[in-house]
PDB file of N, CA and C in Angstrom:
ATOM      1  N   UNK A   1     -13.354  -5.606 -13.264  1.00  0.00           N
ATOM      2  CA  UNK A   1     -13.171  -4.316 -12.615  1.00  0.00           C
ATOM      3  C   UNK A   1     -12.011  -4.401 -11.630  1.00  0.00           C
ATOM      4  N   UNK A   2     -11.543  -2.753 -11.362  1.00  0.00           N
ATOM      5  CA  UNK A   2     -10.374  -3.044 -10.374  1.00  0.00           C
ATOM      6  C   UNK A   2     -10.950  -3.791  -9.000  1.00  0.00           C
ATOM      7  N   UNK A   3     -12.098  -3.892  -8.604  1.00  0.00           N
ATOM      8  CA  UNK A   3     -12.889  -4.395  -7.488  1.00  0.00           C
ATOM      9  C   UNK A   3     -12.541  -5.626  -7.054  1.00  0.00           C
ATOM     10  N   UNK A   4     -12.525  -6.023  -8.628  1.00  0.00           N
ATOM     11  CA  UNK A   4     -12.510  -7.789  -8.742  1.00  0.00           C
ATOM     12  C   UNK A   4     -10.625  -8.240  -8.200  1.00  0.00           C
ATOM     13  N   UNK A   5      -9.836  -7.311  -8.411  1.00  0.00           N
ATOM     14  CA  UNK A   5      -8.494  -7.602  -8.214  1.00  0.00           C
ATOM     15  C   UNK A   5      -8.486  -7.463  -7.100  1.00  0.00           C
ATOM     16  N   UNK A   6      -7.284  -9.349  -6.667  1.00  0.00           N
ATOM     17  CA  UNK A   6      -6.725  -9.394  -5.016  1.00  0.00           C
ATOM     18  C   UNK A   6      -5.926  -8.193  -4.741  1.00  0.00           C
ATOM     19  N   UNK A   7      -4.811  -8.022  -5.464  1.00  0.00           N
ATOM     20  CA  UNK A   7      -4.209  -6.828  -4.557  1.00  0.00           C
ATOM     21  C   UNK A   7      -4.988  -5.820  -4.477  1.00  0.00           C
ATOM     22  N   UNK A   8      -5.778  -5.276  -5.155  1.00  0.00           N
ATOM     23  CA  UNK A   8      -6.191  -3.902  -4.853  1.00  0.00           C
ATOM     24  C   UNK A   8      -7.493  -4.545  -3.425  1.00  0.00           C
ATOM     25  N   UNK A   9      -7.731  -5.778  -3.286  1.00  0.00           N
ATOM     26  CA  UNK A   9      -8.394  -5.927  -1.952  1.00  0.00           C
ATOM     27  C   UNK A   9      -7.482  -5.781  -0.840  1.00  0.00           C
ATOM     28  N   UNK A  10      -6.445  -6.661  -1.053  1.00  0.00           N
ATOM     29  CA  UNK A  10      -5.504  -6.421  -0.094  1.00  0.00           C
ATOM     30  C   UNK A  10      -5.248  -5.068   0.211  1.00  0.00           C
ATOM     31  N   UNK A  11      -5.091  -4.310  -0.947  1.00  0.00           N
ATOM     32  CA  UNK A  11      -4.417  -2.718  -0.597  1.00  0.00           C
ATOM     33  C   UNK A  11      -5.755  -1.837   0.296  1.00  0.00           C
ATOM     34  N   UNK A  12      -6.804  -2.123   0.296  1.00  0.00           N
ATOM     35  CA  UNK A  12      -7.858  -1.634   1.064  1.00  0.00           C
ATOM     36  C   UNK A  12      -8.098  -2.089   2.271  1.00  0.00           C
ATOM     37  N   UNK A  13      -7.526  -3.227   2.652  1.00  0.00           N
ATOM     38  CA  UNK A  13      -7.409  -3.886   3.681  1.00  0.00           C
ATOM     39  C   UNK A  13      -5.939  -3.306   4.435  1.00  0.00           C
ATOM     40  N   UNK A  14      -5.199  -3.076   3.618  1.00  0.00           N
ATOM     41  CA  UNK A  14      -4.023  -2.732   4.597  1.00  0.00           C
ATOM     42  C   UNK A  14      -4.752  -1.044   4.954  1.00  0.00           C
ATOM     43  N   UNK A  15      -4.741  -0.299   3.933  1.00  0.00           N
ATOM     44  CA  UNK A  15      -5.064   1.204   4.362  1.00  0.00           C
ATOM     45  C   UNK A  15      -6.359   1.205   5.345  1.00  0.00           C
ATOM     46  N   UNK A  16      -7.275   0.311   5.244  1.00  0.00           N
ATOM     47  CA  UNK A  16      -7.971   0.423   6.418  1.00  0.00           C
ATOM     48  C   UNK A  16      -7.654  -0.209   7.718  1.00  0.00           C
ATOM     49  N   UNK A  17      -6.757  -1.077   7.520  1.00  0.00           N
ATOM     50  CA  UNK A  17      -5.994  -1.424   8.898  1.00  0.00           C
ATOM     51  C   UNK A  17      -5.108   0.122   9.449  1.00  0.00           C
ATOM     52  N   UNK A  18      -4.118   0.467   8.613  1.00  0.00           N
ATOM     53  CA  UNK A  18      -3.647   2.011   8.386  1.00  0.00           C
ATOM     54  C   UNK A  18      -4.531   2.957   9.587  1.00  0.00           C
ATOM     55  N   UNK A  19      -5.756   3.014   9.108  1.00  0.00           N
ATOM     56  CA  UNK A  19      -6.510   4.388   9.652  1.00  0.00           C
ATOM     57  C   UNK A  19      -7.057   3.642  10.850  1.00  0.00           C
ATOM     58  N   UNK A  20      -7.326   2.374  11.305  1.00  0.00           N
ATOM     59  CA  UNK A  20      -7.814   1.412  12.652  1.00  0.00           C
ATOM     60  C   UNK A  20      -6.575   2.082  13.399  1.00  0.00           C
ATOM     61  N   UNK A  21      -5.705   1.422  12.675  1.00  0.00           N
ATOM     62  CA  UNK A  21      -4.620   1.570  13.887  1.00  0.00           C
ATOM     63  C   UNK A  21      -3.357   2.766  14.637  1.00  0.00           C
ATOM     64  N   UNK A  22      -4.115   4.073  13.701  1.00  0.00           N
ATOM     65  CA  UNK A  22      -3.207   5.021  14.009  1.00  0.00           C
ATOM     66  C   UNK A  22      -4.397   6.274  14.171  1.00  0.00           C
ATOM     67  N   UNK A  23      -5.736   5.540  14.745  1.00  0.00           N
ATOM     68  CA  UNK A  23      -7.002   6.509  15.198  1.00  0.00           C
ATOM     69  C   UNK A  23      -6.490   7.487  16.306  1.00  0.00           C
ATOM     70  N   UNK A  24      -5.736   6.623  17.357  1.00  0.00           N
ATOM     71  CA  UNK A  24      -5.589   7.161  18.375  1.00  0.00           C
ATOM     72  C   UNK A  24      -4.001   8.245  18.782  1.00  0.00           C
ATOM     73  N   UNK A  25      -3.293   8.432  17.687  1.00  0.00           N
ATOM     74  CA  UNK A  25      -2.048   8.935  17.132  1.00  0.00           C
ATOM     75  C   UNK A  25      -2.370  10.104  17.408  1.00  0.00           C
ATOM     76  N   UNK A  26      -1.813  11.065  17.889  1.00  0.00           N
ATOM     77  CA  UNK A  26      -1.403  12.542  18.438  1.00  0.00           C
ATOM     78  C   UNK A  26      -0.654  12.957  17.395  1.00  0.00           C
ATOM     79  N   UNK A  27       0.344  12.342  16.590  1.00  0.00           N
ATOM     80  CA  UNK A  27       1.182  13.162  16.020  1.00  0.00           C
ATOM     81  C   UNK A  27       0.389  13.148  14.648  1.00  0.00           C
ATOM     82  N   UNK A  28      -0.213  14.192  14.378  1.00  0.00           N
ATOM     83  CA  UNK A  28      -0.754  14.901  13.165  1.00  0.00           C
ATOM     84  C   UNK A  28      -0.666  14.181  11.639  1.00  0.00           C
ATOM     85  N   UNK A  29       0.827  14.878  12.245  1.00  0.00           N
ATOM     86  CA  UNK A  29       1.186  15.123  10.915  1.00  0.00           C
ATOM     87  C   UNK A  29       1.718  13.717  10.037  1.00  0.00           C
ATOM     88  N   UNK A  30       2.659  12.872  11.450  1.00  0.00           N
ATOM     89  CA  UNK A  30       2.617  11.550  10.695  1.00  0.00           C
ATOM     90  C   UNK A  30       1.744  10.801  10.914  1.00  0.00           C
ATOM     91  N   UNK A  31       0.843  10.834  11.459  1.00  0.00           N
ATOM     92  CA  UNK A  31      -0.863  10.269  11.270  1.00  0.00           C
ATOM     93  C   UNK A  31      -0.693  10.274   9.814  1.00  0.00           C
ATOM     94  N   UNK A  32      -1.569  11.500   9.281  1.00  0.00           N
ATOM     95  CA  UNK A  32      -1.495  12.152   7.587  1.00  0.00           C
ATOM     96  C   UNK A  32      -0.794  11.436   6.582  1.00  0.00           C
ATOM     97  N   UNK A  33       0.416  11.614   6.896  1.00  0.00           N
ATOM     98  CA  UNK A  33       1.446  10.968   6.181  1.00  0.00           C
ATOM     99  C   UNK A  33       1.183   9.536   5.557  1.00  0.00           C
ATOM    100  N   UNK A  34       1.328   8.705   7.158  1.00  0.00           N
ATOM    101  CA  UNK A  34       1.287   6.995   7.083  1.00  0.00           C
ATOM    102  C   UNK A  34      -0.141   6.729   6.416  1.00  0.00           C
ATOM    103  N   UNK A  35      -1.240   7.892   6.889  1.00  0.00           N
ATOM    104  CA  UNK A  35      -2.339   7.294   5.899  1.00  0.00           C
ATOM    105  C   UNK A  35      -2.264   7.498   4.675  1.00  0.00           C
ATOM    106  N   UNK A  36      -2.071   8.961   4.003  1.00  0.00           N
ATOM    107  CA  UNK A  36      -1.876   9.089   2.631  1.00  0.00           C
ATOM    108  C   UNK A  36      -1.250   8.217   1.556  1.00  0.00           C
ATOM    109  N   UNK A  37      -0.078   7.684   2.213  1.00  0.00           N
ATOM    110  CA  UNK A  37       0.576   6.529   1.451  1.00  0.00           C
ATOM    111  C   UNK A  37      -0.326   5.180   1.669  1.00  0.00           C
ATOM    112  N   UNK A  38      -1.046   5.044   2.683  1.00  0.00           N
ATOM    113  CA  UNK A  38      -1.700   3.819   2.472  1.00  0.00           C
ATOM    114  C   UNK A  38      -2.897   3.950   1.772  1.00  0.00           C
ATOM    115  N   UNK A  39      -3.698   5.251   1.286  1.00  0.00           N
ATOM    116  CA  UNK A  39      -4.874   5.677   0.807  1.00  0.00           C
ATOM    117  C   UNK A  39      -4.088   5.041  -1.030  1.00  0.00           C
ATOM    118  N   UNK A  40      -2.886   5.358  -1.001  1.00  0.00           N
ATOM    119  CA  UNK A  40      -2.144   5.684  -2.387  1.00  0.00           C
ATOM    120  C   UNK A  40      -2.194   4.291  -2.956  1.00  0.00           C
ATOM    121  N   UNK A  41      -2.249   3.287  -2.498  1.00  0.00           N
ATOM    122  CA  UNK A  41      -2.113   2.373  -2.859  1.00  0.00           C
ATOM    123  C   UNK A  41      -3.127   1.417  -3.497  1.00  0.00           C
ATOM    124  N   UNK A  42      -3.902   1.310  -2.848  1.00  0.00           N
ATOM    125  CA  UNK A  42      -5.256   1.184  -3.539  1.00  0.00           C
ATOM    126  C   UNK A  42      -5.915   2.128  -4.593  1.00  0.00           C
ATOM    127  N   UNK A  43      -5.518   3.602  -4.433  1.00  0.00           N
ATOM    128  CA  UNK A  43      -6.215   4.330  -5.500  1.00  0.00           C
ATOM    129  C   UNK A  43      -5.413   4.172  -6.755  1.00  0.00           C
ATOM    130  N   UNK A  44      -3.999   3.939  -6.094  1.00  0.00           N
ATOM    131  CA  UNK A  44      -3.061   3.740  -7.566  1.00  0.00           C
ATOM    132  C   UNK A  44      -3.516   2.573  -8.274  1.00  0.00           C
ATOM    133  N   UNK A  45      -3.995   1.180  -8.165  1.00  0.00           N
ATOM    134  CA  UNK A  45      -4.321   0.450  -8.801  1.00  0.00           C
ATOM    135  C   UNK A  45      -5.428   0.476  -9.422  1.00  0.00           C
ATOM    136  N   UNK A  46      -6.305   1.313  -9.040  1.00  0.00           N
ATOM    137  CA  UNK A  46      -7.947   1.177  -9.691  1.00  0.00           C
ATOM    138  C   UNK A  46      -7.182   2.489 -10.515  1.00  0.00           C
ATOM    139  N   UNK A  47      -6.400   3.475 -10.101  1.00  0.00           N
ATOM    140  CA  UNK A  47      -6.171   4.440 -11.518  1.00  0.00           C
ATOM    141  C   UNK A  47      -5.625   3.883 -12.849  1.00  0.00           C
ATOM    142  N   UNK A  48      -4.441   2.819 -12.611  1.00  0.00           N
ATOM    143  CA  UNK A  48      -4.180   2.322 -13.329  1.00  0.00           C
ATOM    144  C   UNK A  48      -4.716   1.232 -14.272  1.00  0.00           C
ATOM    145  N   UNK A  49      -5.740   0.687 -13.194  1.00  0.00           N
ATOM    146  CA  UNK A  49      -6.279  -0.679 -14.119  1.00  0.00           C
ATOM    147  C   UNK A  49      -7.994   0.425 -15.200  1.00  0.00           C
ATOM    148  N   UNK A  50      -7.660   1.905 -15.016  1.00  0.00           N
ATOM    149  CA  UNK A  50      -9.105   2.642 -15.412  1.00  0.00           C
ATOM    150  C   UNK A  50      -8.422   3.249 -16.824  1.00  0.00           C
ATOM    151  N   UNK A  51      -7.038   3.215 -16.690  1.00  0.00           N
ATOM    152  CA  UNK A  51      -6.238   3.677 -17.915  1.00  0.00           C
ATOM    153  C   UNK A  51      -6.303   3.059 -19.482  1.00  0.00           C
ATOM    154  N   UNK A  52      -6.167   3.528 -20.306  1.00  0.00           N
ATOM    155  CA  UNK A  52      -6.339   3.349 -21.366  1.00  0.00           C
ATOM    156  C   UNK A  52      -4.919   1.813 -22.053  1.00  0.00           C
ATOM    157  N   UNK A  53      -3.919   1.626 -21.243  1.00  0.00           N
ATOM    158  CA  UNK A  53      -2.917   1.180 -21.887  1.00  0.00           C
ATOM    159  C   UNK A  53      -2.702  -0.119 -20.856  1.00  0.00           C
ATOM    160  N   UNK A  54      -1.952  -1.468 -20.999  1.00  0.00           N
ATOM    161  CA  UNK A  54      -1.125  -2.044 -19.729  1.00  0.00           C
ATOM    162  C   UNK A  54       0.073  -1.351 -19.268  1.00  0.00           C
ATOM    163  N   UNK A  55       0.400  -0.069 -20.210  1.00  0.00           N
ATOM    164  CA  UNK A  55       1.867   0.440 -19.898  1.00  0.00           C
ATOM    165  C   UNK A  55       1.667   1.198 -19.102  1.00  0.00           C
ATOM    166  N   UNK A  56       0.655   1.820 -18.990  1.00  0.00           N
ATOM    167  CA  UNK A  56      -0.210   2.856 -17.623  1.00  0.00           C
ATOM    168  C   UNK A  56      -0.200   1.920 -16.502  1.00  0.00           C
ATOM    169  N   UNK A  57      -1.513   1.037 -17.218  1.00  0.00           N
ATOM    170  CA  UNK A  57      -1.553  -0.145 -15.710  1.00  0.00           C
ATOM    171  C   UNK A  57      -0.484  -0.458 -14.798  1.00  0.00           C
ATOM    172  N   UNK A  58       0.586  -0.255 -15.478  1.00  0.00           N
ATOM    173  CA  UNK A  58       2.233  -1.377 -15.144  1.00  0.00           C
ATOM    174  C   UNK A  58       2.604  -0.186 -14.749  1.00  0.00           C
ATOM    175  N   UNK A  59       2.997   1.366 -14.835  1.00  0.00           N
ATOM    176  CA  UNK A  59       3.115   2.130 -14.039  1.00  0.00           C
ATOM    177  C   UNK A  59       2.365   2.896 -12.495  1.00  0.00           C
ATOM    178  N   UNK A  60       1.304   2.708 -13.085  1.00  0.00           N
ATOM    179  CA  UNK A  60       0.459   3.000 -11.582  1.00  0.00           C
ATOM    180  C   UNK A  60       0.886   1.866 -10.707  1.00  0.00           C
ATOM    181  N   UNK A  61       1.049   0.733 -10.614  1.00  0.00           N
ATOM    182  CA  UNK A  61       1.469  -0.519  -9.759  1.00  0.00           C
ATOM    183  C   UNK A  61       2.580  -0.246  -9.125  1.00  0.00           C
ATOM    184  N   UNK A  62       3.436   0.384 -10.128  1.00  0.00           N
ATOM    185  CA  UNK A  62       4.408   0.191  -9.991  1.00  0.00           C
ATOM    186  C   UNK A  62       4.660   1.745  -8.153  1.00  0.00           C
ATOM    187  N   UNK A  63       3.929   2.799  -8.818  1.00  0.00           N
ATOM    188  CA  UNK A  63       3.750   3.518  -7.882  1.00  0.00           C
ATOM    189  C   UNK A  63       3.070   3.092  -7.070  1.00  0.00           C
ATOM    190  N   UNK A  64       2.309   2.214  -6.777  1.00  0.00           N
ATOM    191  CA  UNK A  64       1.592   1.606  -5.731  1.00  0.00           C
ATOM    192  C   UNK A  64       2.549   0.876  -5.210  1.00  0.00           C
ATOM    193  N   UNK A  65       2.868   0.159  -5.660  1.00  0.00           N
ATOM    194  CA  UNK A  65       4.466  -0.737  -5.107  1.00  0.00           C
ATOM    195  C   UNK A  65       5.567   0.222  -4.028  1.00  0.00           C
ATOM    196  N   UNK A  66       5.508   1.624  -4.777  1.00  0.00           N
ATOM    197  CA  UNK A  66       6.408   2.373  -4.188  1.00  0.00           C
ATOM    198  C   UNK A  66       5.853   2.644  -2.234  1.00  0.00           C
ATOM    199  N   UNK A  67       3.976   3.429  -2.748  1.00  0.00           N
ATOM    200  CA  UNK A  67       3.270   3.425  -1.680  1.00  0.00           C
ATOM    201  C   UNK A  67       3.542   2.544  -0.896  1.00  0.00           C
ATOM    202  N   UNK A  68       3.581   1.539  -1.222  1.00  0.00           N
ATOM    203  CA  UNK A  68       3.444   0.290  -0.144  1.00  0.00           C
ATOM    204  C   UNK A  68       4.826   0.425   0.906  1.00  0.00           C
ATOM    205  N   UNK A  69       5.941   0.780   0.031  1.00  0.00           N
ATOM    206  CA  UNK A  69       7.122   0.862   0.774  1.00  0.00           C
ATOM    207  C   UNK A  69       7.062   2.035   1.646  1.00  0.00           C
ATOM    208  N   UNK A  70       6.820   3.316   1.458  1.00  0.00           N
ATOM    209  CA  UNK A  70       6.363   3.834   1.927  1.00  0.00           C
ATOM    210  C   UNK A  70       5.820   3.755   3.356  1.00  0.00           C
ATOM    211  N   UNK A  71       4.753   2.735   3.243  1.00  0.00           N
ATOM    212  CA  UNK A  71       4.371   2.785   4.531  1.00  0.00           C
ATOM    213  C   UNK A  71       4.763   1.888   5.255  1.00  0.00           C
ATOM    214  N   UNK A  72       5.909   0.716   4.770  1.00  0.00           N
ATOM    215  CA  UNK A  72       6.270   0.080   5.221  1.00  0.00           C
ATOM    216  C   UNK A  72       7.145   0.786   6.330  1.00  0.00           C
ATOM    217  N   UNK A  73       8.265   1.286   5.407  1.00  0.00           N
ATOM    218  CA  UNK A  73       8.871   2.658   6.200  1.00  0.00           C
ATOM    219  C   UNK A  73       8.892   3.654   7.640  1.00  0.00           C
ATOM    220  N   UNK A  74       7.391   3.674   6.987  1.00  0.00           N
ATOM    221  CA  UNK A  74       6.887   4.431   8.683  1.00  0.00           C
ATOM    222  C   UNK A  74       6.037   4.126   9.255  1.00  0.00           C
ATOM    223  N   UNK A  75       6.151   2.540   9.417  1.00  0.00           N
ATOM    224  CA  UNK A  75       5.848   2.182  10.334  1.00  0.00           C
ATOM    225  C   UNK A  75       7.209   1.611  10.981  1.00  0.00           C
ATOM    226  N   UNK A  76       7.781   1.041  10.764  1.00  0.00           N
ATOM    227  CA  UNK A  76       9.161   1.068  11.247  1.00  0.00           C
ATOM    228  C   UNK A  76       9.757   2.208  12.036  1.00  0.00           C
ATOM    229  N   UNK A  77       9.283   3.761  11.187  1.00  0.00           N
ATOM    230  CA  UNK A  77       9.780   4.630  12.274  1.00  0.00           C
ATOM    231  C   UNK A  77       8.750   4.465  13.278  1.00  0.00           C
ATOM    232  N   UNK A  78       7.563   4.755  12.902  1.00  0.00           N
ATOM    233  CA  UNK A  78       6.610   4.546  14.157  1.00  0.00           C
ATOM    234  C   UNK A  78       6.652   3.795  15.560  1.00  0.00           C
ATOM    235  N   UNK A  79       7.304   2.196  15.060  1.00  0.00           N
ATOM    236  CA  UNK A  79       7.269   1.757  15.982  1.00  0.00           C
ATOM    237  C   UNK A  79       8.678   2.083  16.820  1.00  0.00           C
ATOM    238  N   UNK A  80       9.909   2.510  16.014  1.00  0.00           N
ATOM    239  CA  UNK A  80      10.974   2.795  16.688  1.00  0.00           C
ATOM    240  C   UNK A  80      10.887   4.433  17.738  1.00  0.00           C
ATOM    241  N   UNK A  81       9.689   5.136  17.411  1.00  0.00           N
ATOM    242  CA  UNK A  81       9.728   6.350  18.054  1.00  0.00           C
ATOM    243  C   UNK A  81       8.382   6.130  19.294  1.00  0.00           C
ATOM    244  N   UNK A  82       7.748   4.933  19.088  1.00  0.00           N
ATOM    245  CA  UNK A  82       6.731   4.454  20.053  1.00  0.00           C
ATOM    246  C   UNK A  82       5.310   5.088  19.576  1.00  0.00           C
ATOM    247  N   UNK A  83       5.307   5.570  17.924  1.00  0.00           N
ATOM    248  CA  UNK A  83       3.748   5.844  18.039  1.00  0.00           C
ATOM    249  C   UNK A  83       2.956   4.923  18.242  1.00  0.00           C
ATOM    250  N   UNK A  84       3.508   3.766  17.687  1.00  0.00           N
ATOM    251  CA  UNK A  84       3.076   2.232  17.916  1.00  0.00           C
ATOM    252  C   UNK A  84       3.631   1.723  18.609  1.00  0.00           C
ATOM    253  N   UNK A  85       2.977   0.425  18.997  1.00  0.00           N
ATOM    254  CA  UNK A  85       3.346  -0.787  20.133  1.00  0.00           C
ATOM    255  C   UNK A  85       3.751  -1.417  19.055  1.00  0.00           C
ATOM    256  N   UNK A  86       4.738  -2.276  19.386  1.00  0.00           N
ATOM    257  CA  UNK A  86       5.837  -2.921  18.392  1.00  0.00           C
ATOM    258  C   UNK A  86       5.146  -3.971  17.799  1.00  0.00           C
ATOM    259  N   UNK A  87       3.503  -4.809  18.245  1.00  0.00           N
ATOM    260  CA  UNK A  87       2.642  -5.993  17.350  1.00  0.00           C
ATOM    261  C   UNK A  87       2.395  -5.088  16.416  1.00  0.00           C
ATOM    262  N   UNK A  88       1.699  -4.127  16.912  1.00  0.00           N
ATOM    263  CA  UNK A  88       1.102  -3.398  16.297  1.00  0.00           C
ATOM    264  C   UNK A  88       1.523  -2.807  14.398  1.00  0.00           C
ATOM    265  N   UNK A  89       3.195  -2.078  14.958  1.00  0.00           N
ATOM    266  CA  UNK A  89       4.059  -1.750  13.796  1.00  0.00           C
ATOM    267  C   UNK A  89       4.110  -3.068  12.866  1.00  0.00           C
ATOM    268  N   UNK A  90       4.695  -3.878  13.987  1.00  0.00           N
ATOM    269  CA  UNK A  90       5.344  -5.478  13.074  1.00  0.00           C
ATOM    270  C   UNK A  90       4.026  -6.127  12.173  1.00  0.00           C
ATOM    271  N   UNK A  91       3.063  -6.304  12.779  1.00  0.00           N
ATOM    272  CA  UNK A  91       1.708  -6.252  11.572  1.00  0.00           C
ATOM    273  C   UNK A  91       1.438  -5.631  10.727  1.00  0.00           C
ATOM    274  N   UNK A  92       1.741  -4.119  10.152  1.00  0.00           N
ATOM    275  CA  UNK A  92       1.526  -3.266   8.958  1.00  0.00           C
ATOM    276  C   UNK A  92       2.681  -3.847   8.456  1.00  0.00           C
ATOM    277  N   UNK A  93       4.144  -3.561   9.150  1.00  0.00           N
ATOM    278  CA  UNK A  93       5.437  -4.076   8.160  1.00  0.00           C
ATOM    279  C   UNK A  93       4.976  -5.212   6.951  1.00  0.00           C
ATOM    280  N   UNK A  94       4.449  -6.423   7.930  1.00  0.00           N
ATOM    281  CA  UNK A  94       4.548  -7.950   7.155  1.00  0.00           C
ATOM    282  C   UNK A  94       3.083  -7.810   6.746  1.00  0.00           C
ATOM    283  N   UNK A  95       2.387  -6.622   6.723  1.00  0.00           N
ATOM    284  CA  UNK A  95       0.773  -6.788   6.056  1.00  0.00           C
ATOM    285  C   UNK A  95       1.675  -6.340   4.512  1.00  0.00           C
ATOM    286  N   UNK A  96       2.258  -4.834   4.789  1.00  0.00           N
ATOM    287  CA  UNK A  96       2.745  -3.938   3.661  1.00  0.00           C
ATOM    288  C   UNK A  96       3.942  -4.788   2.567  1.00  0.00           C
ATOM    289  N   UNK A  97       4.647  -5.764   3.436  1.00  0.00           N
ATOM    290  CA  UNK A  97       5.471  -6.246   2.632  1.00  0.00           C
ATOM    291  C   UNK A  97       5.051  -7.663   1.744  1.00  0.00           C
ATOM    292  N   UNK A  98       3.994  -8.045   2.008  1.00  0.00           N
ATOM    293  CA  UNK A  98       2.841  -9.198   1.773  1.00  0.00           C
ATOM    294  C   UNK A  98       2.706  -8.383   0.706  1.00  0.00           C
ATOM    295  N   UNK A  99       2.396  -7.512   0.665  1.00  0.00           N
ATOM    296  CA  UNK A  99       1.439  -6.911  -0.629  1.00  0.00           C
ATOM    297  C   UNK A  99       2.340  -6.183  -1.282  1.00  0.00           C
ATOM    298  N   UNK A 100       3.314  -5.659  -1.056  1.00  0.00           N
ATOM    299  CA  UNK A 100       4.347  -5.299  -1.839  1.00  0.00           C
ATOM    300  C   UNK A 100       5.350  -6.513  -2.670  1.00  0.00           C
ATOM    301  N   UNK A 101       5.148  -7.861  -2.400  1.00  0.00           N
ATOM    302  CA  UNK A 101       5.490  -8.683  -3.456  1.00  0.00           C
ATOM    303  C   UNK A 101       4.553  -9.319  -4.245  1.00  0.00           C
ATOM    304  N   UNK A 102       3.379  -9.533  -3.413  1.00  0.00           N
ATOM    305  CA  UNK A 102       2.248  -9.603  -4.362  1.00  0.00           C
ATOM    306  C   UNK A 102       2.017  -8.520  -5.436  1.00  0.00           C
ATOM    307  N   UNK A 103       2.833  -6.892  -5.401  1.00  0.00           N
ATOM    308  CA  UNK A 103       2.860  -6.424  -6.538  1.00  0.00           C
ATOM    309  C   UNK A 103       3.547  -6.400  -7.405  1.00  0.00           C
ATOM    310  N   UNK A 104       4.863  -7.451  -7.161  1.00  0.00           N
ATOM    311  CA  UNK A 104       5.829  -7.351  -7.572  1.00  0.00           C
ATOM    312  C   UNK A 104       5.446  -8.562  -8.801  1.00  0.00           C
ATOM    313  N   UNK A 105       4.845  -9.495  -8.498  1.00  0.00           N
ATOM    314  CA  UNK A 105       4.672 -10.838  -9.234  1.00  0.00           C
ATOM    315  C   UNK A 105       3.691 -10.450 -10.205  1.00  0.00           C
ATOM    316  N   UNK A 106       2.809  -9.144  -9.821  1.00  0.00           N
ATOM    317  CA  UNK A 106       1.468  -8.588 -11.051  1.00  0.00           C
ATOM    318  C   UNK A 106       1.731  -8.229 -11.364  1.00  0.00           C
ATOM    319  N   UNK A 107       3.246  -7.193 -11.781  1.00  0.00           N
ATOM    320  CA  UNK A 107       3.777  -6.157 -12.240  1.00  0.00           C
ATOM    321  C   UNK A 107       4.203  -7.221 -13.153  1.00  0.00           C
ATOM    322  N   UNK A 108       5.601  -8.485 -12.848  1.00  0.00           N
ATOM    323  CA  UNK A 108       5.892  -8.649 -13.738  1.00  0.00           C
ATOM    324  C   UNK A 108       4.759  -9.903 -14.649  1.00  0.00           C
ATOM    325  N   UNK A 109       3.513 -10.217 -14.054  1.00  0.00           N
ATOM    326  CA  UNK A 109       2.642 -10.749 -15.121  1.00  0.00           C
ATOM    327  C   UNK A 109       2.285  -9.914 -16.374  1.00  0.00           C
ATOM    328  N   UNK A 110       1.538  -8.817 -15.804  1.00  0.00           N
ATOM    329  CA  UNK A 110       1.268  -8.027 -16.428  1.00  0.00           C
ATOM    330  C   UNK A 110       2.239  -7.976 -17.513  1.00  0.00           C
ATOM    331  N   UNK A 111       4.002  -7.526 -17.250  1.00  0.00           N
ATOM    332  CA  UNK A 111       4.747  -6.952 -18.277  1.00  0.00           C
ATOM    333  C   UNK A 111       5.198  -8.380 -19.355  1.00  0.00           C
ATOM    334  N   UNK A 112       4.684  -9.134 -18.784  1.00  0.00           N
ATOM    335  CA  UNK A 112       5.508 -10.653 -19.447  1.00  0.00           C
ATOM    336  C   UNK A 112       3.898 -10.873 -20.457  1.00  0.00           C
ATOM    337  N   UNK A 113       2.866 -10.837 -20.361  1.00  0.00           N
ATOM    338  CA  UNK A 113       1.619 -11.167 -20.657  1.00  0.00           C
ATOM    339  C   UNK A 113       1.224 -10.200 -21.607  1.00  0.00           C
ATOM    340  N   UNK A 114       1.573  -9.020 -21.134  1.00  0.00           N
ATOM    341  CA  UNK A 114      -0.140  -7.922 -21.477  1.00  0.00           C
ATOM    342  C   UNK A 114       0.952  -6.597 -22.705  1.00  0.00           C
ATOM    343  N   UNK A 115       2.124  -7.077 -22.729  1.00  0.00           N
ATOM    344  CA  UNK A 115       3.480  -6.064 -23.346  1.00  0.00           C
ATOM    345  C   UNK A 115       3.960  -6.871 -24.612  1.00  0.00           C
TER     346      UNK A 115
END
């Protein structure tokens, strides 16, 4: 099951770090934002690994991959506009970019293996 897969643990672990650490965030809207992309990431892999094909699988990742950047992204703005304290940002960065090459190495298992 997708359950059983590390990244998609990891990816639940970052998006719930995500919503820990931006509880106390005033700004709405990129609250919303930074979580949605971190919600995306984990759901993209259990959509993909629920798909009928590896060519599905290998695309949902691949959009999860994107998610990940994503929030890599803004947290960088975050911490440059002070929604975050700069541990704070610099921990999602190197959580998000941890797991954004860890999708990079399943993407290309997957396409070298399962194609």
């Amino acid at each position: 099951t997708f359950e059983n897969l590390e990244v998609w643990k990891d990816a639940i672990e970052l998006a719930a770090k995500v919503y820990e650490r931006m509880r106390d965030c005033h700004d709405y809207g990129f609250r919303k934002q930074i979580q949605e992309a971190s919600v995306s990431v984990p759901s993209n892999i259990a959509e993909g690994y629920e798909r009928d094909s590896n060519a599905e699988f290998v695309r949902f990742l691949v959009i999860a991959k994107g998610s990940c950047g994503e929030v890599r992204s803004q947290a960088h703005l975050a911490r440059r506009v002070r929604l975050l304290p700069e541990p704070v940002a610099d921990e999602l960065i190197s959580d998000a970019r941890r797991l954004s090459k860890r999708l990079a190495r399943f993407i290309a298992v997957r396409r070298e293996k399962f194609s």
